[in-house]
C-alpha atoms as a PDB file:
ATOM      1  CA  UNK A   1    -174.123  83.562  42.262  1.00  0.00           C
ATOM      2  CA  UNK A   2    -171.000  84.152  43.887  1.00  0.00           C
ATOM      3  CA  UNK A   3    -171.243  86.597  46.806  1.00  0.00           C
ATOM      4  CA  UNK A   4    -169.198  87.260  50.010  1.00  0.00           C
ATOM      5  CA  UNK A   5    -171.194  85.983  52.930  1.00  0.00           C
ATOM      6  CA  UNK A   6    -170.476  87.105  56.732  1.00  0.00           C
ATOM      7  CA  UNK A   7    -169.325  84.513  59.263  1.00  0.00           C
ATOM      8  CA  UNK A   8    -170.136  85.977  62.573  1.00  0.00           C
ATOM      9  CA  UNK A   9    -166.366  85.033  63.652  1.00  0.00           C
ATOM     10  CA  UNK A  10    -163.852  87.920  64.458  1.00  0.00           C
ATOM     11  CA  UNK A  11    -160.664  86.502  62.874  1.00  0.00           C
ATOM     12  CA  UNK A  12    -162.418  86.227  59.938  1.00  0.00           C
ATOM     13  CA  UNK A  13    -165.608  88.402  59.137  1.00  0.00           C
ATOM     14  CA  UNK A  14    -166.539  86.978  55.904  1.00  0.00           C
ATOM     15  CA  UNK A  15    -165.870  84.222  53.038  1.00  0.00           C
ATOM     16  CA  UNK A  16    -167.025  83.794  49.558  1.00  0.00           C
ATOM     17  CA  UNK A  17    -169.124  81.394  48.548  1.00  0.00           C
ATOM     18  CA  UNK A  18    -172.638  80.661  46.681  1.00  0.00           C
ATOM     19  CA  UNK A  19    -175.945  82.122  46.992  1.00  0.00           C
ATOM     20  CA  UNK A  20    -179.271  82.119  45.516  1.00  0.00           C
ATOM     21  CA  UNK A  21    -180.003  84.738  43.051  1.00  0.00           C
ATOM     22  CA  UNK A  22    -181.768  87.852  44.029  1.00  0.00           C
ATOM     23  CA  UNK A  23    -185.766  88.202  43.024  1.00  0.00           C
ATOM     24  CA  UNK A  24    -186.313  91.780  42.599  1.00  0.00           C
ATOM     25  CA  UNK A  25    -189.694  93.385  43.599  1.00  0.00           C
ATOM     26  CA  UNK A  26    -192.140  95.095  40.812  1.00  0.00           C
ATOM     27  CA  UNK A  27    -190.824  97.984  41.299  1.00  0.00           C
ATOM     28  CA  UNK A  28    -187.219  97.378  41.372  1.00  0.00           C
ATOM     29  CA  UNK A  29    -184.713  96.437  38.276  1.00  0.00           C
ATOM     30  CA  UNK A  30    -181.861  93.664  38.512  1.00  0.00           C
ATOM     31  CA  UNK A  31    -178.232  94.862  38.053  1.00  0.00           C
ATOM     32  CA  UNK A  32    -174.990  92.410  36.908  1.00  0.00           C
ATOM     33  CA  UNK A  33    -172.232  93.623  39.076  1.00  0.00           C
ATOM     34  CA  UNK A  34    -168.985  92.344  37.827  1.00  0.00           C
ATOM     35  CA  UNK A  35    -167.044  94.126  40.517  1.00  0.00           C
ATOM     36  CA  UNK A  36    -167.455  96.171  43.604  1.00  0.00           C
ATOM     37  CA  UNK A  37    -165.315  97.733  46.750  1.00  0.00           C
ATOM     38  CA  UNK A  38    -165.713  97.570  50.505  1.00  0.00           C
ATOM     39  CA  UNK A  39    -165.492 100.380  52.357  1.00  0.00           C
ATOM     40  CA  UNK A  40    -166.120 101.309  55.463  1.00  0.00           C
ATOM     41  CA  UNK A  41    -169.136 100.948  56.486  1.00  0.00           C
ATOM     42  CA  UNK A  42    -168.839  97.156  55.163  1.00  0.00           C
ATOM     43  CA  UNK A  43    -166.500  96.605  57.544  1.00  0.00           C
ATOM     44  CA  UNK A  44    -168.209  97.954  60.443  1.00  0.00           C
ATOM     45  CA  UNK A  45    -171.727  96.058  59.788  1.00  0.00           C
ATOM     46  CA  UNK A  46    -169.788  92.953  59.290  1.00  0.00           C
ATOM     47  CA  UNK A  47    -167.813  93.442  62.445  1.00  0.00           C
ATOM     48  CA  UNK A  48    -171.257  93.395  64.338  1.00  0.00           C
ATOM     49  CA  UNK A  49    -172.098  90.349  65.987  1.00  0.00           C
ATOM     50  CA  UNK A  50    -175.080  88.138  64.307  1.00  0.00           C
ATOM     51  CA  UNK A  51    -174.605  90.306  61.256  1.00  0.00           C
ATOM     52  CA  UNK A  52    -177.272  89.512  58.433  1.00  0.00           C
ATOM     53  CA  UNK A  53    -175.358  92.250  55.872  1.00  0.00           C
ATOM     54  CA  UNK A  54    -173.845  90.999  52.859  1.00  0.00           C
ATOM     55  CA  UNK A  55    -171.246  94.153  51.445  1.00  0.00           C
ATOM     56  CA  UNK A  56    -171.278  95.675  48.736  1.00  0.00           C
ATOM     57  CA  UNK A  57    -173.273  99.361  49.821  1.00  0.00           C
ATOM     58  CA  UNK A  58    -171.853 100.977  46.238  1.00  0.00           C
ATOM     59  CA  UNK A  59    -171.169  99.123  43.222  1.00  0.00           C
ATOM     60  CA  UNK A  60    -171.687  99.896  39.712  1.00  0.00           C
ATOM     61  CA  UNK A  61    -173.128  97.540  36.535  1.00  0.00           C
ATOM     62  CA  UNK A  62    -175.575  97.505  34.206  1.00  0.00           C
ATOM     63  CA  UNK A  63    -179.373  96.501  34.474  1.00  0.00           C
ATOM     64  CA  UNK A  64    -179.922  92.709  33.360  1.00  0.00           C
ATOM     65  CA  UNK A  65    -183.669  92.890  33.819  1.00  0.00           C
ATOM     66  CA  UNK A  66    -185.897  96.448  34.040  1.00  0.00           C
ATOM     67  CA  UNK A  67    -188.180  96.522  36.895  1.00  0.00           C
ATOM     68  CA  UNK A  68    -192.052  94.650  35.691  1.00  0.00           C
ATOM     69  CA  UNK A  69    -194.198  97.620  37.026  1.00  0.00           C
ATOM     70  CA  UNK A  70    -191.677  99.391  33.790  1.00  0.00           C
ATOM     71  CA  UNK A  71    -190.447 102.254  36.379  1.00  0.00           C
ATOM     72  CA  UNK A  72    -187.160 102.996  36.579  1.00  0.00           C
ATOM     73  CA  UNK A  73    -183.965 102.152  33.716  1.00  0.00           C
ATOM     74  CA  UNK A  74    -183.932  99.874  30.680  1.00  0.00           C
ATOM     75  CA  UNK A  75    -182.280  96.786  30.278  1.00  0.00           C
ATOM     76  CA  UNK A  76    -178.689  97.705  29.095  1.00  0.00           C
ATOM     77  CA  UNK A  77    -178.160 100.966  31.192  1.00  0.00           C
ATOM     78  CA  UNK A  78    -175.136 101.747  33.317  1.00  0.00           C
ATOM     79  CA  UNK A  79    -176.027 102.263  36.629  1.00  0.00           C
ATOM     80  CA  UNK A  80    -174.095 103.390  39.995  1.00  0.00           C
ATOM     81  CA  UNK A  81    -175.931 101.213  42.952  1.00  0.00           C
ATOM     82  CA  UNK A  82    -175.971 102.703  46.921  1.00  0.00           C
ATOM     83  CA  UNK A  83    -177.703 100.787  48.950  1.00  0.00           C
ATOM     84  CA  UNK A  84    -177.190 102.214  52.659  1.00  0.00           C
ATOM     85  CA  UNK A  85    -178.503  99.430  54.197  1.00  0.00           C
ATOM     86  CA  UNK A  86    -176.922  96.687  52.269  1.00  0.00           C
ATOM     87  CA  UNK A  87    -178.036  93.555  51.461  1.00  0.00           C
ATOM     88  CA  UNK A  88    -179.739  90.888  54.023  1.00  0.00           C
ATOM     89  CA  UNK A  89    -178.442  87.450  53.193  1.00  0.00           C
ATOM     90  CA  UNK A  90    -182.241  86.776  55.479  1.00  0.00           C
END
């Protein structure tokens, strides 16, 4: 999947390029997210040096698969995503 991916360099804080596909635990559902803004905070993790975050705190799409344990929504539902401590490309 296509994601943006921090460098650890100042001049330029990030690049986009391929990753591996996210496996969601039982409890949690798997979202397609055809687009998403930076803000703020995105800019500030990835400005920290050795930064693991990958942006993207708030997006919005809709769930692709539900969670297994069958909490949460159903395939098919519109969801708004915040995720205040973003995503660890660890």
């Amino acid at each position: 999947m296509l994601a943006i991916i921090p460098t650890d360099q100042p001049a330029t804080m990030a690049r986009l390029g391929e990753v591996d596909a996210p496996v969601p635990q039982e409890n949690e559902a798997l979202a397609t997210v055809p687009a998403f803004s930076l803000n703020r905070a995105d800019y500030l993790y990835l400005s920290s040096p050795s930064s693991t975050f990958r942006p993207g705190i708030d997006a919005a799409g809709v769930v692709e698969r539900a969670a297994a344990d069958g909490s949460g929504f159903a395939v098919g539902t519109r969801v708004a995503l915040h995720l205040p401590a973003g995503l660890s490309v660890e």
